[in-house]
Structures are given as structure tokens and as C-alpha cells.
Protein backbone atom coordinates (compact mmCIF):
# COMPACT_ATOMS: atom_id res chain seq x y z
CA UNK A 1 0.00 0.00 0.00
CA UNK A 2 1.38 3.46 -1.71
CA UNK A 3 0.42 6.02 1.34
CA UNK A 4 0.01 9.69 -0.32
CA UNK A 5 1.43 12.44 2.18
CA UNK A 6 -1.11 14.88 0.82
CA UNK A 7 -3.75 14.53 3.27
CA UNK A 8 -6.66 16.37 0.68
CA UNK A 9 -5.24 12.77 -1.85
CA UNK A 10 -5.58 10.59 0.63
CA UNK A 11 -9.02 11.86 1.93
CA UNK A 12 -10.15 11.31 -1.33
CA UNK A 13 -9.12 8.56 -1.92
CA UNK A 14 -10.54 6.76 1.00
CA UNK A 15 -14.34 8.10 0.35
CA UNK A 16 -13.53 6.72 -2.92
CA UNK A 17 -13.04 3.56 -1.27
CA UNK A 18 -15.81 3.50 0.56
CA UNK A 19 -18.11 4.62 -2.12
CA UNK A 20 -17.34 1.60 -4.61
CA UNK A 21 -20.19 0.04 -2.27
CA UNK A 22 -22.80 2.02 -2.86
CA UNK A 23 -25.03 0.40 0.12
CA UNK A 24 -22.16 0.89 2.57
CA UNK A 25 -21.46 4.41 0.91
CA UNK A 26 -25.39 5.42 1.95
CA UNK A 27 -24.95 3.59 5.12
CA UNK A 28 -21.94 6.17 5.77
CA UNK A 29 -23.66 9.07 5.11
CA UNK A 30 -26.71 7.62 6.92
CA UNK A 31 -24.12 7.40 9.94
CA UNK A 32 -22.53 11.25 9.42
CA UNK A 33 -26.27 12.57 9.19
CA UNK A 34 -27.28 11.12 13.02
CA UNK A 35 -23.96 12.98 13.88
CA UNK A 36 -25.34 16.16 12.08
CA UNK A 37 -28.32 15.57 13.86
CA UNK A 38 -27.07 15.10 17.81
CA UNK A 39 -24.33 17.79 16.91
CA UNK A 40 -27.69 20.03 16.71
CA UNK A 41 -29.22 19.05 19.50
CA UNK A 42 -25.73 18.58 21.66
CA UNK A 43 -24.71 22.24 20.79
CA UNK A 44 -27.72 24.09 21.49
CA UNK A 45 -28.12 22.45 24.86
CA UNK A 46 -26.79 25.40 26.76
CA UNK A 47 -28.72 27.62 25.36
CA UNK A 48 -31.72 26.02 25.82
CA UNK A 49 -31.46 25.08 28.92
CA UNK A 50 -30.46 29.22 29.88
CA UNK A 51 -32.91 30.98 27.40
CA UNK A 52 -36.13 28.35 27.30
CA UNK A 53 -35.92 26.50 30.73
CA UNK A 54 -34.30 29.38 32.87
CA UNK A 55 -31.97 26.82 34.35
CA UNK A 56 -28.10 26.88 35.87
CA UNK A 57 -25.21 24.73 34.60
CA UNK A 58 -27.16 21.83 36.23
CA UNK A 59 -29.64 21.49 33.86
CA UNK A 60 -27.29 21.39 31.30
CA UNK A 61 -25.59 18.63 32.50
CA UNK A 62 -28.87 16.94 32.98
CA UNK A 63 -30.18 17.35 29.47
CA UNK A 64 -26.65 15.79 29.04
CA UNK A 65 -27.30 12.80 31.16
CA UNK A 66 -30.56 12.31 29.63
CA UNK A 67 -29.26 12.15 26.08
CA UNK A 68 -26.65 9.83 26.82
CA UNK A 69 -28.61 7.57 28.68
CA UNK A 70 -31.27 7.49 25.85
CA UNK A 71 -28.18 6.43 23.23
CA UNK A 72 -27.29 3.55 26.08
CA UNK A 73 -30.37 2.26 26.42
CA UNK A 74 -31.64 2.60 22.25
CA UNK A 75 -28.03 0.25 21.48
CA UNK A 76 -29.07 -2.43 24.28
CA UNK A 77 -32.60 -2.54 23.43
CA UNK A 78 -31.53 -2.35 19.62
CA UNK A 79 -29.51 -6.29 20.13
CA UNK A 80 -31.96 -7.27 22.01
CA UNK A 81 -35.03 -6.09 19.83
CA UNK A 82 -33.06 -7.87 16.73
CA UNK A 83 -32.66 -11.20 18.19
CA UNK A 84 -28.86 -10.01 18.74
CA UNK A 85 -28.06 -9.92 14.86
CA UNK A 86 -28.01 -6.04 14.37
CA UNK A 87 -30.89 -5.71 12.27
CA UNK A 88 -31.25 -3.10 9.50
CA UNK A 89 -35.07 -3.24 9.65
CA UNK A 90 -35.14 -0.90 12.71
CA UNK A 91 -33.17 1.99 10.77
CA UNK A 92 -36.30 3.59 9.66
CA UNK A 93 -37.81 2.56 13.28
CA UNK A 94 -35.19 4.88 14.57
CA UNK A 95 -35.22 7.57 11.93
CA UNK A 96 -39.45 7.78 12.36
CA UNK A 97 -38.77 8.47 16.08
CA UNK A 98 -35.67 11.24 15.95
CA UNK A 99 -38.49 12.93 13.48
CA UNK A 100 -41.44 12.96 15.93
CA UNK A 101 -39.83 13.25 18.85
CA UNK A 102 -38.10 15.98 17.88
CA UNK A 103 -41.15 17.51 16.83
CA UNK A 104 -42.56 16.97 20.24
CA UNK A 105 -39.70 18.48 21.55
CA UNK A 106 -40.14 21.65 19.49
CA UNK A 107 -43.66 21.56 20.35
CA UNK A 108 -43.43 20.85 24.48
CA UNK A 109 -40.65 24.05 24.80
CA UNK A 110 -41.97 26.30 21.86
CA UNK A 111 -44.30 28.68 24.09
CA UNK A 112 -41.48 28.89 27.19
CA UNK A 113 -39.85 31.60 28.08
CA UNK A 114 -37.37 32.19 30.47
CA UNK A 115 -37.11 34.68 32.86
CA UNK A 116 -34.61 36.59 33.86
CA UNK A 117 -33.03 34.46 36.86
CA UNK A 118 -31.65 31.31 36.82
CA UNK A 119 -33.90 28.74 38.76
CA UNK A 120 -32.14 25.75 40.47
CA UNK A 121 -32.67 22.21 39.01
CA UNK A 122 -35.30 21.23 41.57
CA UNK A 123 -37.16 23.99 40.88
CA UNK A 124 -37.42 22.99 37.22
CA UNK A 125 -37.94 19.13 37.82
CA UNK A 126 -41.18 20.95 40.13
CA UNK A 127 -43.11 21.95 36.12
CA UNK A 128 -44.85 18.84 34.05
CA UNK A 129 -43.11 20.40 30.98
CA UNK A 130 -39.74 19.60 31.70
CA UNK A 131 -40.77 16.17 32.73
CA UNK A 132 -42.35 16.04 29.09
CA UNK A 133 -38.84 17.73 27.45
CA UNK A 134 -36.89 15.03 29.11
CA UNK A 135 -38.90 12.06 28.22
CA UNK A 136 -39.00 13.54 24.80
CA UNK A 137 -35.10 13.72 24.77
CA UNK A 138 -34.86 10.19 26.16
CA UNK A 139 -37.22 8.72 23.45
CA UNK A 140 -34.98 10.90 20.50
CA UNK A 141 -32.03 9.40 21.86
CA UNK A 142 -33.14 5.74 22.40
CA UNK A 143 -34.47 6.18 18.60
CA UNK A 144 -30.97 7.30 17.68
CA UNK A 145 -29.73 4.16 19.21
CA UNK A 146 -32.27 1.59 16.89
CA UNK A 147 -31.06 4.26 13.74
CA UNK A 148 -26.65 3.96 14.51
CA UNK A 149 -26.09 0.63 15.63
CA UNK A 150 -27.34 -1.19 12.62
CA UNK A 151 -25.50 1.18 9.99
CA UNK A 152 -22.06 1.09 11.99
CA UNK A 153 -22.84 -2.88 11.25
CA UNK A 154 -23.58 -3.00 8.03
CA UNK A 155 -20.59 -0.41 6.99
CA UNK A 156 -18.30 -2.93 8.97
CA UNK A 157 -19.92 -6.18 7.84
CA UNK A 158 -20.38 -5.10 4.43
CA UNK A 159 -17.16 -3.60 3.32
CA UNK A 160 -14.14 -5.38 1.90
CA UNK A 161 -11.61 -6.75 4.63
CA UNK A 162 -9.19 -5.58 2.30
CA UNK A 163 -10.23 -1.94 2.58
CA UNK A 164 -12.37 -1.85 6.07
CA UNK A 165 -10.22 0.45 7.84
CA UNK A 166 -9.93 2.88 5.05
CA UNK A 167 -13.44 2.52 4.92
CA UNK A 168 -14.30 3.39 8.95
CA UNK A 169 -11.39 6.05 8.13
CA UNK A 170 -13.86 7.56 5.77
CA UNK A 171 -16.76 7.39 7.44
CA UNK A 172 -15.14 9.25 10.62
CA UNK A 173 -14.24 11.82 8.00
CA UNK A 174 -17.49 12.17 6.61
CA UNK A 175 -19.36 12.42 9.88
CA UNK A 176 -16.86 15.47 11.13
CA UNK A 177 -17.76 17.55 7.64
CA UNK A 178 -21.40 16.93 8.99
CA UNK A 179 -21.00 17.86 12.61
CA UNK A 180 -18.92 21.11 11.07
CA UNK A 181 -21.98 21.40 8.95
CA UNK A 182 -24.29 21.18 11.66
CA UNK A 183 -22.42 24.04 13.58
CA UNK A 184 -22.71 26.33 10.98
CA UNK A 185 -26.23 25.91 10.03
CA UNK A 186 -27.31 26.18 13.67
CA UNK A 187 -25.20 29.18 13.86
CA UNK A 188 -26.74 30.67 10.53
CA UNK A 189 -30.03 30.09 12.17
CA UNK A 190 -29.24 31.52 15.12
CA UNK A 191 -27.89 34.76 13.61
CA UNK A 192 -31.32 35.18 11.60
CA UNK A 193 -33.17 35.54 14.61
CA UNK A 194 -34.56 31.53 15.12
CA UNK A 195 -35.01 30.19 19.13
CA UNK A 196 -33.66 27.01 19.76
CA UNK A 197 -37.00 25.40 19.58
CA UNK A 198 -37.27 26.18 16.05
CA UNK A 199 -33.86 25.13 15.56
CA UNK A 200 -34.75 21.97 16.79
CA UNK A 201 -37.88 22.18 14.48
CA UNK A 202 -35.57 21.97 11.44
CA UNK A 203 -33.85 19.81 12.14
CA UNK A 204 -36.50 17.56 12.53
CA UNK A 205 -38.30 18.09 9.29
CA UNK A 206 -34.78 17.70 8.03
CA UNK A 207 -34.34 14.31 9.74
CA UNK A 208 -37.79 13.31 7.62
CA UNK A 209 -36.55 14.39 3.99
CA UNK A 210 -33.24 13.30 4.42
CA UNK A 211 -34.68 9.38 5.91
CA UNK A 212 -37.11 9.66 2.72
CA UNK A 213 -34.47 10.07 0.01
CA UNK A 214 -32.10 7.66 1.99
CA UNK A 215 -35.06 5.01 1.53
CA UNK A 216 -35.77 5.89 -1.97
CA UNK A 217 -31.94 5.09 -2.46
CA UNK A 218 -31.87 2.20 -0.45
CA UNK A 219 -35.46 0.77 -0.40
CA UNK A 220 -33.26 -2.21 1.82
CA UNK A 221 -33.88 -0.59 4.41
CA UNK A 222 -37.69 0.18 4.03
CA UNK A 223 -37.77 -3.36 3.27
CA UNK A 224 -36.30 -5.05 6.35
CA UNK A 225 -38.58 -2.68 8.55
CA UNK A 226 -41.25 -4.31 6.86
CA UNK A 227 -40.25 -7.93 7.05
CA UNK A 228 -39.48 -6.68 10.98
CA UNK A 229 -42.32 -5.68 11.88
CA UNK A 230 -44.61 -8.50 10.30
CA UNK A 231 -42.49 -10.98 11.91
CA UNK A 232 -42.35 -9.31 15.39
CA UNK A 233 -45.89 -8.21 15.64
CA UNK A 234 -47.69 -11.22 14.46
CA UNK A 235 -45.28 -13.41 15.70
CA UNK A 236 -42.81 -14.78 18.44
CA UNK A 237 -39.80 -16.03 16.80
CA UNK A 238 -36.72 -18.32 17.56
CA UNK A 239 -34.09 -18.72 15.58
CA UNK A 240 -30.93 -21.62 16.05
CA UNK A 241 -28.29 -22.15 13.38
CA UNK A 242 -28.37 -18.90 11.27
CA UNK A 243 -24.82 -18.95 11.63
CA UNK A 244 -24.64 -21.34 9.32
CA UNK A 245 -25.34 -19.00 6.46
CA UNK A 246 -22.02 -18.23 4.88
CA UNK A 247 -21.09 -14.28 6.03
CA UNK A 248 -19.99 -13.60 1.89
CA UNK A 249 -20.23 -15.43 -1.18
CA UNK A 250 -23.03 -17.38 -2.89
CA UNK A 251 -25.35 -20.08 -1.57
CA UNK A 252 -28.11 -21.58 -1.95
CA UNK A 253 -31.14 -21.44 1.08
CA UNK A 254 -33.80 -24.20 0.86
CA UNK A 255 -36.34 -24.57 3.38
CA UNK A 256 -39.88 -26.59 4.08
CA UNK A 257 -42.83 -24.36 2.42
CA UNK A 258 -45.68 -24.29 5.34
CA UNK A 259 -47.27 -20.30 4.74
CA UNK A 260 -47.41 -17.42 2.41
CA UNK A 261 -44.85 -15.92 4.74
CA UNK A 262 -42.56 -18.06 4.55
CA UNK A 263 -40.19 -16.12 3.01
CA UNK A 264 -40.34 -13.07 4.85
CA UNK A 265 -39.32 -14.88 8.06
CA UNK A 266 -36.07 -16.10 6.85
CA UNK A 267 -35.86 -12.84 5.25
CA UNK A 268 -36.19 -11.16 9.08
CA UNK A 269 -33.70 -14.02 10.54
CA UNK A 270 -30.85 -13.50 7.92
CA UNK A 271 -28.78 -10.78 7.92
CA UNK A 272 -27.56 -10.74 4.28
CA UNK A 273 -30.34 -9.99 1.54
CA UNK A 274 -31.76 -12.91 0.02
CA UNK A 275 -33.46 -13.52 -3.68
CA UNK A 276 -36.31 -15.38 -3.46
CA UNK A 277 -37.60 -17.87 -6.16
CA UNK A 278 -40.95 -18.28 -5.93
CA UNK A 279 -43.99 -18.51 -7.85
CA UNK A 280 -44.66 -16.18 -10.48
CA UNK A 281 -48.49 -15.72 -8.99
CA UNK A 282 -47.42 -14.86 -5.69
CA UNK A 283 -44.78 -12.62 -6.67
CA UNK A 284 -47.65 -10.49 -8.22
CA UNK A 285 -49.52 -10.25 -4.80
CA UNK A 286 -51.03 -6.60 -4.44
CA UNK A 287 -49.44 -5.89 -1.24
CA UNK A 288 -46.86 -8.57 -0.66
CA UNK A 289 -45.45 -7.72 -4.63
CA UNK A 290 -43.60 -4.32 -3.25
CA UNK A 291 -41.43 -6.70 -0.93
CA UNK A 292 -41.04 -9.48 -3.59
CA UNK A 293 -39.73 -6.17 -6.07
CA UNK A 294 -38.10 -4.88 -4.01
CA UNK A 295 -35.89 -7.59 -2.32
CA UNK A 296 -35.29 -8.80 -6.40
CA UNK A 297 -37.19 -11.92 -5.82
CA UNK A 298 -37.18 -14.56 -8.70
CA UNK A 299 -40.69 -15.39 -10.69
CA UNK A 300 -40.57 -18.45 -11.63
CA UNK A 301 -43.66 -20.51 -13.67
CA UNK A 302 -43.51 -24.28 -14.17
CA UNK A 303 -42.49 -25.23 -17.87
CA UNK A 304 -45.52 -26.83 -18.70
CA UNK A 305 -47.08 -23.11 -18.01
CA UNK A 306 -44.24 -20.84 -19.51
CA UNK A 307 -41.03 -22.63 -20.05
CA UNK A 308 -39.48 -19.40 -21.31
CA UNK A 309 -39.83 -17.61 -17.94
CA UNK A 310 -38.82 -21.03 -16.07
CA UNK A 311 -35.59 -20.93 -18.48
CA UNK A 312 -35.25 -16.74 -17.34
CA UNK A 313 -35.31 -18.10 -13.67
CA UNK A 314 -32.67 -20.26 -13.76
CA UNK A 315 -30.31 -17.62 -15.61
CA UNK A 316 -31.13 -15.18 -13.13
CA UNK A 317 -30.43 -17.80 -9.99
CA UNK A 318 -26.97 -18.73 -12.11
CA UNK A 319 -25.88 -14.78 -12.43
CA UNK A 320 -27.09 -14.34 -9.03
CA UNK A 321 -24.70 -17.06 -7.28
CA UNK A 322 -21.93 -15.99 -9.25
CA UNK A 323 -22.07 -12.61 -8.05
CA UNK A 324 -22.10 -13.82 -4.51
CA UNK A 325 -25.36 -13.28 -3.53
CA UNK A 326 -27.65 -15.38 -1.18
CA UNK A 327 -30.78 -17.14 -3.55
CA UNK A 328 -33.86 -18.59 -1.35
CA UNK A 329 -35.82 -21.75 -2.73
CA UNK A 330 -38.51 -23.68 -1.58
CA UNK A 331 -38.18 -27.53 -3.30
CA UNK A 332 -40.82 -28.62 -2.71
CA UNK A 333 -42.79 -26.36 -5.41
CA UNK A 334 -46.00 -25.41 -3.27
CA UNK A 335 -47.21 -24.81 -0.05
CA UNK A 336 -48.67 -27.74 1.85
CA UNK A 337 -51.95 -28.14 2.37
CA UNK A 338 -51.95 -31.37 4.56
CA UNK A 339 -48.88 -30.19 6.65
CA UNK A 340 -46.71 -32.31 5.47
CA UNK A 341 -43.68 -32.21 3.27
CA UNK A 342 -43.66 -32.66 -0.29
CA UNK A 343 -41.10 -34.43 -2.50
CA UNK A 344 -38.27 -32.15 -3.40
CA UNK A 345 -38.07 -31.46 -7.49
CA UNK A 346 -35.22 -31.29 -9.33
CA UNK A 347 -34.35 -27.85 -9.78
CA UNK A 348 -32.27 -27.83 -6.55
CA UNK A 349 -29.74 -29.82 -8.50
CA UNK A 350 -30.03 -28.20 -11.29
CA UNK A 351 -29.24 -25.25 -9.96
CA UNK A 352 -26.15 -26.40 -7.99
CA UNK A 353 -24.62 -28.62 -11.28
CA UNK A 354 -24.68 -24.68 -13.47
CA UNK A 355 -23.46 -22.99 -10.20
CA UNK A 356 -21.57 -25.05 -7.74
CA UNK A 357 -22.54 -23.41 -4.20
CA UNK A 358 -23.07 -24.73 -0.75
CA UNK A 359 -26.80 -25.28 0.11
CA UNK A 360 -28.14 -24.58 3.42
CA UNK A 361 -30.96 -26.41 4.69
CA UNK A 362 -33.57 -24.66 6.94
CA UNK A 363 -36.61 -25.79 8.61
CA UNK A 364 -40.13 -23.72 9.53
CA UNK A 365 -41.50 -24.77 12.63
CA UNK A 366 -45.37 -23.81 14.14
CA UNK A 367 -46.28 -21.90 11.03
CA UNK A 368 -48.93 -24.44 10.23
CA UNK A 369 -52.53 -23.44 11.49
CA UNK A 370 -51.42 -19.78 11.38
CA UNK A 371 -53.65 -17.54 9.07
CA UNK A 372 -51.29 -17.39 6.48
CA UNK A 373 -51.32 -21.49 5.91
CA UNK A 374 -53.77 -23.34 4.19
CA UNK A 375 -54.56 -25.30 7.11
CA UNK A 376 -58.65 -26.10 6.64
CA UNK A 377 -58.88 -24.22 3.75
CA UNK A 378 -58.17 -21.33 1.87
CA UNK A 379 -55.09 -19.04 3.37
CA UNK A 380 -55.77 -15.63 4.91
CA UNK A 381 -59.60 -16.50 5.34
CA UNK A 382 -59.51 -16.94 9.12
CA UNK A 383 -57.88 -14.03 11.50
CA UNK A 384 -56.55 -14.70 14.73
CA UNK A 385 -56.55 -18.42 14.07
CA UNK A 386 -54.00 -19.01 16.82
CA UNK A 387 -53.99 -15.91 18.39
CA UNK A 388 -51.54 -13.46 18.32
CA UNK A 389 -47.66 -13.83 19.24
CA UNK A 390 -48.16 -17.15 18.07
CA UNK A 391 -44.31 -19.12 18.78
CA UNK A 392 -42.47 -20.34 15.55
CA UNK A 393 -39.09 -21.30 15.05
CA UNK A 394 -36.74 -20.95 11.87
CA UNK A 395 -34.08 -23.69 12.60
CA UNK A 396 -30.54 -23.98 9.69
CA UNK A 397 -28.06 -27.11 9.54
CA UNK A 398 -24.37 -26.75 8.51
CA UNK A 399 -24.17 -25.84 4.26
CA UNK A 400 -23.82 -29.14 2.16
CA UNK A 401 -20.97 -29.05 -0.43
CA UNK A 402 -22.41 -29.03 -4.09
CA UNK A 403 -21.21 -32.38 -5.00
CA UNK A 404 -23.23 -33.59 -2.15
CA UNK A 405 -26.73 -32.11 -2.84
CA UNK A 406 -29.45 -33.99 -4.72
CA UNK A 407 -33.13 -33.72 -3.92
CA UNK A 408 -33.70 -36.56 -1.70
CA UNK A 409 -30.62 -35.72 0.68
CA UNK A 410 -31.83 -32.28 1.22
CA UNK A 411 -35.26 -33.79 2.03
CA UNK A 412 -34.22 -35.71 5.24
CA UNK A 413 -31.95 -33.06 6.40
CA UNK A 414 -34.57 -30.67 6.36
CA UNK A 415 -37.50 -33.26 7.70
CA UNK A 416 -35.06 -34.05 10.27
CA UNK A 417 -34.96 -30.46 11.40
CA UNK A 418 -38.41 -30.20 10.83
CA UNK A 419 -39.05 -33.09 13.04
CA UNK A 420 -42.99 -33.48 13.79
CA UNK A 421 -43.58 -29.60 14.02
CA UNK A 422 -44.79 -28.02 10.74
């Protein structure tokens, strides 16, 4: 490695790095906007607390506190929310609640008005207000937590080990341009005549535009907030063995097909992004289709149907594994109606003998019965079948080698995860 003794060279050069992966490049300046955002907040904290609350150097050191706690507690919760595989799906969760709780923030302190002395902290803790500004600032904070800890992830799991430092190098660059950024626009602001409060408005509505565009760019992220919350609201989740999915390269996922959901669970319990194949019906569902899109699922139509699409399928499965990505498949062809397992077709092998990759089995456990299977009947016909929360379980098995797979061997290993639990 030639090191360039110009620093402007070698600043450029390492964004450069980091933007030859465009996902981790928006993840980056995803990262560098929360810092433009808490430098906003952080920097204006004396001067709230002096011209809005009418409070001492204490209450500037509590707002402090507060904050900082709120970070703590938003980066525990965040692991623990995401099954302790940072998930991406609670970005926007995060980015949603900087917006409206700053908004509430603005809102709560935009008709105070200090006086003239400075009243001690008790005093202050005495007005419902400032119980309602610091719960607000706890909540923004805790929200900034679900928004950073995922991105610093992906930006680290994401990047090149050949180029990761220069990489995190960047990104600390970045994120000082945006905190030096920050100081001048509050600054500006300040200079035209806006309060605090309406500083924090901005920023706010700024937080909203900028977490819409990043979306637009990366609709990922959108995506995984999705596939979050179906899985954690409807459901209760375990997951064993998803360590068994190789961190880089490509492989092959095949699981038992039990819901219309299916998908979206594995989706939720793997971190990297996966291409479904699945039916070319389903893939044109009217509110499912904008996850199918948008995660690049596969159509696929049996060949007695449209053997020109099934032929498209398999191309895009071969160009897929050879670029490294992850491709989901489902065997056995349908989803059961009896509850049990169908024979596993071909394709599987097929798909392996063009593209040699190691297949991972999986196994869906307690989705049958649940309103999305086609247990007694039609799918989706029947709310609250089982009740809510209902417990499922997504269970992998160690990757077989290529030369290894074939049909019926991927049938017992994943019937023998399965066990007697569809």
C-alpha cells in the first residue's frame, strides 16, 4: 500500500473507497447525518437550557445525562429487539422516532420563556413540561440508538476486509464535515433571529426528507422494517443455526414451504439480503409484490405453463450465485396443504450442477394453522386463528458441499430439522 502524504489525496481517496459500495457508501452518510443531527441538538443544549428553561449549569448537564442515557439504552434494546443480529429493519424505526420526537420536543418548549433568573434544578424538575422535554429527549435518543447501531454494522460487515479500515477512516471523515456542517447551520439560524426550539424544528423536518431520500436510495432498508415488523408483531420467533449461512459469497437457502410468509421470516432471521424464487403468482400479490420487487425476488412458472420464464429463472439464480449473492428456494414447489412435506423437485440440483454453491438447509417450525397457511382451507380466510404472538421457530443445519446435494438428501436433512412440528 502506496500512502500519499497529501492529506486532501488521501481523503479522497478513502471516500472513494468506501463509495465503490454504494449500500455501505449510503450507510456512511446515513451514519454522518445522526452525527449532524445530535451535533444540533448537543450544541444548542446550553442555550436552551439558559434561554427556554431558565436553568443553571445543572440542567445542562442533565439534558446531558438524559441524552446519553437514551443512546445507552436505544443500542441495548436495539440487540436485544433484533434477536442479537443487528438488524437493519429498525433503521427507519429509529429515523421515524428522531423525526417525531423531535417535533414533540419543538412543540413541548416552543411557548417557554425564560425569565430573567436562573432557577435551580429542583425547581425545574417541580413543572410537568420539563418532565415532558426530558422524556421527549430520552425517546430521540433511544431512537438514535435503533437508527446507529445497525449502519455502523452493516458499513463494517459489508465492506471489503481488504479496505475496512480505510473505509471506517472515511466514514469518521465524513461524519466530522457533517457535525462542522451542523455548527454552521445552527449558527446561521441563530444569527437570523430563530429560538432554539425552532432550531430543533428543522432539524427535525430535516431528519424526515433526508430518511425519505435515503429510503428511496436504499429501499433495503424500508424493506427489512417491513419484514421486521410483520415478523415481530404477528409473531414470536426463535431462531438456532443462522450462523450457518455463509457471512460472503453465494449459496443456496432451501427450506420446508408451510405459509405465504414463509419467506419473509427467513428474510427477518438473515442478515444478508436474500433472492427469493418463488412462484410467479405470488410474486404479483397486491401488497406482498412491493417486498417481492423490491428484495429482487425470482418469478418463476412451471415449464408446462411458460417454459421461457422457467428458463429466465434459472439464468437469473446462475448470475445471481456468481455474483455472490444469497438465492432462497422452496423444493418442494407449493405450499402444503396437509402439513406435510412434499417431495423435493429437481431444480435444486439443477441449480447447484450450473453454479456449484453450498446449500443450506432450513426448517419452519409452528407456522402451520397460522392464518397465512392453508390449514382447513383457503389461506388468509380466518384471522386470529391461533392468536396473536403465536411461537415459531426458523431452525438452519451446517451448508452441504455441491457435490453432495441432490433432492432426496436435502429432504431428510430438512424433515429431520423439521421433526414433527410443521
Amino acid at each position: 500500500m502506496k500512502i500519499a502524504w497529501s492529506p486532501v489525496r488521501q481523503t479522497w481517496q478513502m471516500i472513494r473507497f468506501a463509495a465503490d459500495e454504494r449500500t455501505v457508501f449510503l450507510s456512511i452518510l446515513g451514519i454522518s447525518w445522526f452525527w449532524f443531527y445530535g451535533a444540533m441538538f448537543l450544541s444548542q443544549f446550553p442555550g436552551f437550557a439558559a434561554t427556554v428553561l431558565g436553568g443553571d449549569e445543572k440542567a445542562v448537564t442533565l439534558l446531558l445525562a438524559v441524552f446519553s442515557l437514551g443512546i445507552a439504552l436505544g443500542s441495548l434494546l436495539c440487540e436485544r429487539l433484533s434477536g442479537k443480529q443487528v438488524e437493519i429493519g429498525l433503521v427507519p424505526f429509529g429515523s421515524i422516532g428522531l423525526t417525531l420526537f423531535g417535533l414533540d420536543l419543538w412543540w413541548a418548549s416552543a411557548g417557554l420563556e425564560a425569565g430573567a433568573a436562573m432557577r435551580p434544578l429542583a425547581e425545574l424538575l417541580a413543572e410537568p413540561v420539563v418532565w415532558r422535554i426530558l422524556f421527549d429527549l430520552v425517546m430521540l435518543s433511544l431512537c438514535g440508538g435503533f437508527y446507529i447501531v445497525p449502519l455502523y454494522a452493516l458499513v463494517q460487515s459489508r465492506s471489503a476486509p481488504s479496505h475496512r479500515s480505510r473505509i471506517i477512516a472515511a466514514n469518521n471523515i465524513l461524519n466530522s464535515l457533517f457535525m462542522v456542517a451542523a455548527a454552521g447551520l445552527g449558527a446561521g439560524l441563530l444569527a437570523a433571529g430563530a429560538s432554539v426550539p425552532q432550531l430543533f424544528l428543522v432539524t427535525a423536518l430535516l431528519n424526515a426528507a433526508v430518511a425519505i431520500y435515503i429510503y428511496t436510495l436504499v429501499p433495503e432498508f424500508l424493506l427489512r422494517f417491513i419484514v421486521w415488523l410483520l415478523v415481530h408483531t404477528v409473531y414470536r420467533l426463535r431462531v438456532e443455526g443462522i450462523e450457518q449461512v455463509p457471512e460472503k459469497g453465494g449459496a443456496v437457502i432451501v427450506a420446508n414451504h408451510v405459509s405465504f410468509v414463509d419467506a419473509l421470516i427467513i428474510m427477518a432471521a438473515c442478515r444478508r439480503p436474500i433472492r427469493f424464487v418463488m412462484d410467479h403468482r405470488i410474486f404479483r400479490w397486491p401488497i406482498l409484490s412491493f417486498i417481492f420487487r423490491t428484495s429482487r425476488a425470482i418469478p418463476i412458472a412451471p415449464a408446462s405453463e411458460d417454459r421461457a420464464m422457467m428458463e429466465r429463472a434459472f439464468d437469473e439464480v446462475a448470475r445471481a450465485l456468481e455474483a455472490g449473492e444469497l438465492v432462497g428456494l422452496f423444493p418442494e414447489g407449493k405450499i402444503t396443504a396437509d402439513g406435510e412435506m412434499s417431495p423435493f423437485r429437481p431444480g435444486i440440483a439443477r441449480i447447484v450442477a450450473r453454479t456449484p454453491v453450498p446449500v443450506v438447509p432450513m426448517a419452519l417450525r409452528g407456522l402451520w394453522g397460522s392464518f397465512f397457511s392453508r390449514k382447513g382451507g383457503a389461506a388468509m380466510t380466518r384471522p386470529f386463528r391461533r392468536g396473536a404472538f403465536s411461537r415459531i421457530e426458523l431452525v438452519a443445519d451446517a451448508p452441504i458441499e455441491a457435490a453432495e446435494v441432490s433432492p432426496e438428501a436435502l429432504y431428510r436433512r430438512v424433515a429431520a430439522l423439521r421433526g414433527d412440528r410443521a
